[in-house]
Protein backbone atom coordinates (compact mmCIF):
# COMPACT_ATOMS: atom_id res chain seq x y z
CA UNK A 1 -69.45 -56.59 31.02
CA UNK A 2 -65.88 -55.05 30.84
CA UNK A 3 -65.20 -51.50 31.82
CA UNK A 4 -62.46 -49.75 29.27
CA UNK A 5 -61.30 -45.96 29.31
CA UNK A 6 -59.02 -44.26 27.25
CA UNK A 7 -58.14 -47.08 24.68
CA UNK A 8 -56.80 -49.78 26.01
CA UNK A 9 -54.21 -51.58 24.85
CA UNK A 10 -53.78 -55.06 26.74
CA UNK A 11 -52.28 -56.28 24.06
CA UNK A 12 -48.26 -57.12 24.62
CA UNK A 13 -47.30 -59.92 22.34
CA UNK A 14 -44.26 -58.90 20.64
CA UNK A 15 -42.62 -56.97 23.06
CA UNK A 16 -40.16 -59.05 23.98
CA UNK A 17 -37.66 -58.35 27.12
CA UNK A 18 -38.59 -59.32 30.71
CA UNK A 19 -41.86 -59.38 30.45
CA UNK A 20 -42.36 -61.76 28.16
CA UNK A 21 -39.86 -64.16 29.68
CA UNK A 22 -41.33 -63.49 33.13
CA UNK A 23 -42.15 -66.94 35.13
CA UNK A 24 -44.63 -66.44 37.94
CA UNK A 25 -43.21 -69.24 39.93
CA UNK A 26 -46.28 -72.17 39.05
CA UNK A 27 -47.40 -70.93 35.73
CA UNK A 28 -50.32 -68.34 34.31
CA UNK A 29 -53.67 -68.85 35.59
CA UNK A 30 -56.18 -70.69 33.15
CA UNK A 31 -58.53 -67.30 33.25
CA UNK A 32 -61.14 -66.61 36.33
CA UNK A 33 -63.45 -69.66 37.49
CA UNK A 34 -66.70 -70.00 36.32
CA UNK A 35 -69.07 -67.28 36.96
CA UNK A 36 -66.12 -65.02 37.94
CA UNK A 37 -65.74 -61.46 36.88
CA UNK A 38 -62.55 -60.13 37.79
CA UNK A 39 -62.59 -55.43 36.77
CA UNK A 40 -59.50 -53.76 37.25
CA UNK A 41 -59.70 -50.11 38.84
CA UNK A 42 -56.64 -48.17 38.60
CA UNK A 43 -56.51 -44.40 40.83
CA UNK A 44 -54.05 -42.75 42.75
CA UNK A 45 -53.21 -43.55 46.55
CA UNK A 46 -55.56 -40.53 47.45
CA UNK A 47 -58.33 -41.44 45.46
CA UNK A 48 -58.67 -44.86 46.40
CA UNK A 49 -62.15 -46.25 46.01
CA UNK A 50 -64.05 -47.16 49.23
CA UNK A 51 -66.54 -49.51 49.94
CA UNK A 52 -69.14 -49.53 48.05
CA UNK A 53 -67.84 -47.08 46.01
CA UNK A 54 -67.53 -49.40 42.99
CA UNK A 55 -70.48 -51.73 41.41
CA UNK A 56 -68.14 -54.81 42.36
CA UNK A 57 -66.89 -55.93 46.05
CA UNK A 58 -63.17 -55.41 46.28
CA UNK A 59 -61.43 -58.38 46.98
CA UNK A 60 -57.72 -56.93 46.59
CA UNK A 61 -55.74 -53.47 46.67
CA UNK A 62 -52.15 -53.96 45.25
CA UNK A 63 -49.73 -50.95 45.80
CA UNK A 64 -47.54 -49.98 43.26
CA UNK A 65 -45.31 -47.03 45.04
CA UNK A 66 -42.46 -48.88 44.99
CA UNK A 67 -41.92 -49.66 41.48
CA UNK A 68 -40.07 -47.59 39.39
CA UNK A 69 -41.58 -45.99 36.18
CA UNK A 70 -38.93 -44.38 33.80
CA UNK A 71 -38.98 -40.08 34.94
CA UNK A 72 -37.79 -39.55 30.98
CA UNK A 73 -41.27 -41.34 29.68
CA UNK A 74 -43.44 -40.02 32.40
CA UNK A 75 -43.51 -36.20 30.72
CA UNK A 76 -45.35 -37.82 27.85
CA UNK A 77 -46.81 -40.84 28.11
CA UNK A 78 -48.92 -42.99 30.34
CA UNK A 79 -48.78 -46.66 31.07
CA UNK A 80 -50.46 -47.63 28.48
CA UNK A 81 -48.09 -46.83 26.16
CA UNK A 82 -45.71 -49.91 24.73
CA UNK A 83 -42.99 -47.77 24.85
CA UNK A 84 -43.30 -47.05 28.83
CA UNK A 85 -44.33 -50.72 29.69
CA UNK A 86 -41.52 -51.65 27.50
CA UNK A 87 -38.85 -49.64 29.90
CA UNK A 88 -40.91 -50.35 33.04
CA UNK A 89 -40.62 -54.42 32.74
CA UNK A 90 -37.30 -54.58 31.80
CA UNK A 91 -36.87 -53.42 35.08
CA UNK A 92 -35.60 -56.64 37.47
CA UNK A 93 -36.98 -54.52 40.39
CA UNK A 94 -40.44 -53.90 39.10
CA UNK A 95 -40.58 -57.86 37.54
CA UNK A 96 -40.14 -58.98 41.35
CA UNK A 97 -42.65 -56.92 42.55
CA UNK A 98 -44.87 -57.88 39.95
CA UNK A 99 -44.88 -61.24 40.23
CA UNK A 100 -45.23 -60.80 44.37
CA UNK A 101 -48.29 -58.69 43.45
CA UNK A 102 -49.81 -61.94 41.10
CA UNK A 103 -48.65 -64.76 43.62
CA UNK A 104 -50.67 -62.46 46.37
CA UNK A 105 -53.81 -61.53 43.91
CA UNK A 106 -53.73 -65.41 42.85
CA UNK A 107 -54.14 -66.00 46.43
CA UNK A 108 -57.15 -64.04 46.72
CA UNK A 109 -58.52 -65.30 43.87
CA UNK A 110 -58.88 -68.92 45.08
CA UNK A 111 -60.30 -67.96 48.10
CA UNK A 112 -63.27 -65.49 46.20
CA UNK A 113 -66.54 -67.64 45.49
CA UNK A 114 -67.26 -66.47 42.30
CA UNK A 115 -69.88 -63.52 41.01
CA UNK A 116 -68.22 -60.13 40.01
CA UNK A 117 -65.09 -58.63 41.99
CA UNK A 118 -62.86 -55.32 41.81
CA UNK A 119 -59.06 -55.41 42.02
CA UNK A 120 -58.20 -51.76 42.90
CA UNK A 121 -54.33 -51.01 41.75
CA UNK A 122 -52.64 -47.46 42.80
CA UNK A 123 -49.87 -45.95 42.68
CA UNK A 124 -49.03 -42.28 43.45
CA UNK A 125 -51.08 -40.46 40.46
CA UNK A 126 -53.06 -43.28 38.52
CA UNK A 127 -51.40 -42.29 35.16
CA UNK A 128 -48.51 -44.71 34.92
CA UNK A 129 -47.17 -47.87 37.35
CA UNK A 130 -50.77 -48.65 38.13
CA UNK A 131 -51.89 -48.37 35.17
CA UNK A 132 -48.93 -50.39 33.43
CA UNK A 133 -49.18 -53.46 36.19
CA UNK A 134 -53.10 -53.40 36.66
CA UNK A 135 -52.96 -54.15 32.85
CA UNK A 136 -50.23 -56.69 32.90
CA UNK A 137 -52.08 -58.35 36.09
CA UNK A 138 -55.68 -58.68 34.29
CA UNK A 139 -54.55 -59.90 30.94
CA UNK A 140 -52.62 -63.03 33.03
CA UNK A 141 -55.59 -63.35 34.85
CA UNK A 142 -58.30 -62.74 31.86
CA UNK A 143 -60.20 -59.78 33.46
CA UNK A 144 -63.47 -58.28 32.19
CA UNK A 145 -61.63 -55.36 32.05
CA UNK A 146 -59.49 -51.95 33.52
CA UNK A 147 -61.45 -48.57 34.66
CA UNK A 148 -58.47 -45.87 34.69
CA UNK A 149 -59.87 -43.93 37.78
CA UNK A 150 -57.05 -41.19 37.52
CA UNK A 151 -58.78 -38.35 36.23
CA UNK A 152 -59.16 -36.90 39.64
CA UNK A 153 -62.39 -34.42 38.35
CA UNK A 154 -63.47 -37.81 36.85
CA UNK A 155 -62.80 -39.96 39.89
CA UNK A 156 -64.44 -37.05 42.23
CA UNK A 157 -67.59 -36.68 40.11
CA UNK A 158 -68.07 -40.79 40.55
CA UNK A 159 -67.28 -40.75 44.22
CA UNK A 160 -69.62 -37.76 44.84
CA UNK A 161 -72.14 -39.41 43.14
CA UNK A 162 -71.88 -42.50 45.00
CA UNK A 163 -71.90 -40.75 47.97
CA UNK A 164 -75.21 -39.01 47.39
CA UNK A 165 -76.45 -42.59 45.89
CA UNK A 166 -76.11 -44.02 49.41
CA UNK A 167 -77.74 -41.36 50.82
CA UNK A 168 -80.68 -41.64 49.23
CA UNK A 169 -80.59 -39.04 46.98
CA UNK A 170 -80.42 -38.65 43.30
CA UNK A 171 -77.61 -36.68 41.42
CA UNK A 172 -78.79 -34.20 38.68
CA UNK A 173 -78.70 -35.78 35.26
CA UNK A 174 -75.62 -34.73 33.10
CA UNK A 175 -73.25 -34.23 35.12
């Protein structure tokens, strides 16, 4: 079952620059084993999804504060725009980082056992470096799919929830 908000475009053939050309060091994964189910979850740092928290286990958080997304694009677009991921991996800085962030997540992915798994991704917000790399990171991997979590009234509602979940107790419908 794959999880998609807001449109998603995973789509980046075509786009040419770094991106494109980008070796991860021992070539793309063939897709997630057998019985795997690899969702996405993209938030920022301060609404990072806890355990249990999610329907899947997470088996990986990958930081993105360190990349740089483009301040001029950042007024009016998110990451999933082609024109931001465009700028943002023709960036040499965020490339290395990116491929770091798929040699570690590749890592992880060995050493998972198969069944349904979350990769959380954050950056500052949720709106753009996260969202722009968690994309980039679950079409080389073939992922079910990527939750944006940055809505923070969205994101709170779904935590709250959760919360009262493990508690025992059962939200009012329509919220």
């Amino acid at each position: 079952m794959a999880y998609f908000y807001g449109g998603m475009d995973m789509g980046y053939g075509g786009m040419g620059g770094l991106y494109d050309q980008m070796d991860m060091g021992h070539g793309e994964m063939d897709g997630p084993d057998e019985g795997m189910e690899i969702t996405f979850y993209t938030c920022g740092a301060n609404h990072r999804p806890r355990r249990g928290d999610l329907p899947e286990p997470i088996i990986c958080e990958i930081d993105c504060r360190e990349m740089e997304a483009p301040p001029e694009l950042c007024e009016y677009m998110t990451g999933q725009r082609p024109q931001f991921k465009q700028r943002f991996f023709n960036d040499l800085h965020n490339i290395d980082i990116l491929r770091e962030q798929m040699r570690r997540l590749e890592r992880k992915l060995r050493r998972w056992r198969g069944g349904p798994c979350a990769v959380v991704v954050f950056c500052n917000t949720g709106v753009h470096r996260s969202v722009a790399t968690a994309e980039a990171l679950a079409e080389r991997v073939g992922a079910m799919g990527v939750v944006h979590l940055n809505m923070e009234a969205k994101f709170a509602e779904y935590s709250e929830r959760k919360r009262l979940e493990r508690m025992g107790l059962h939200p009012p419908r329509g919220r």
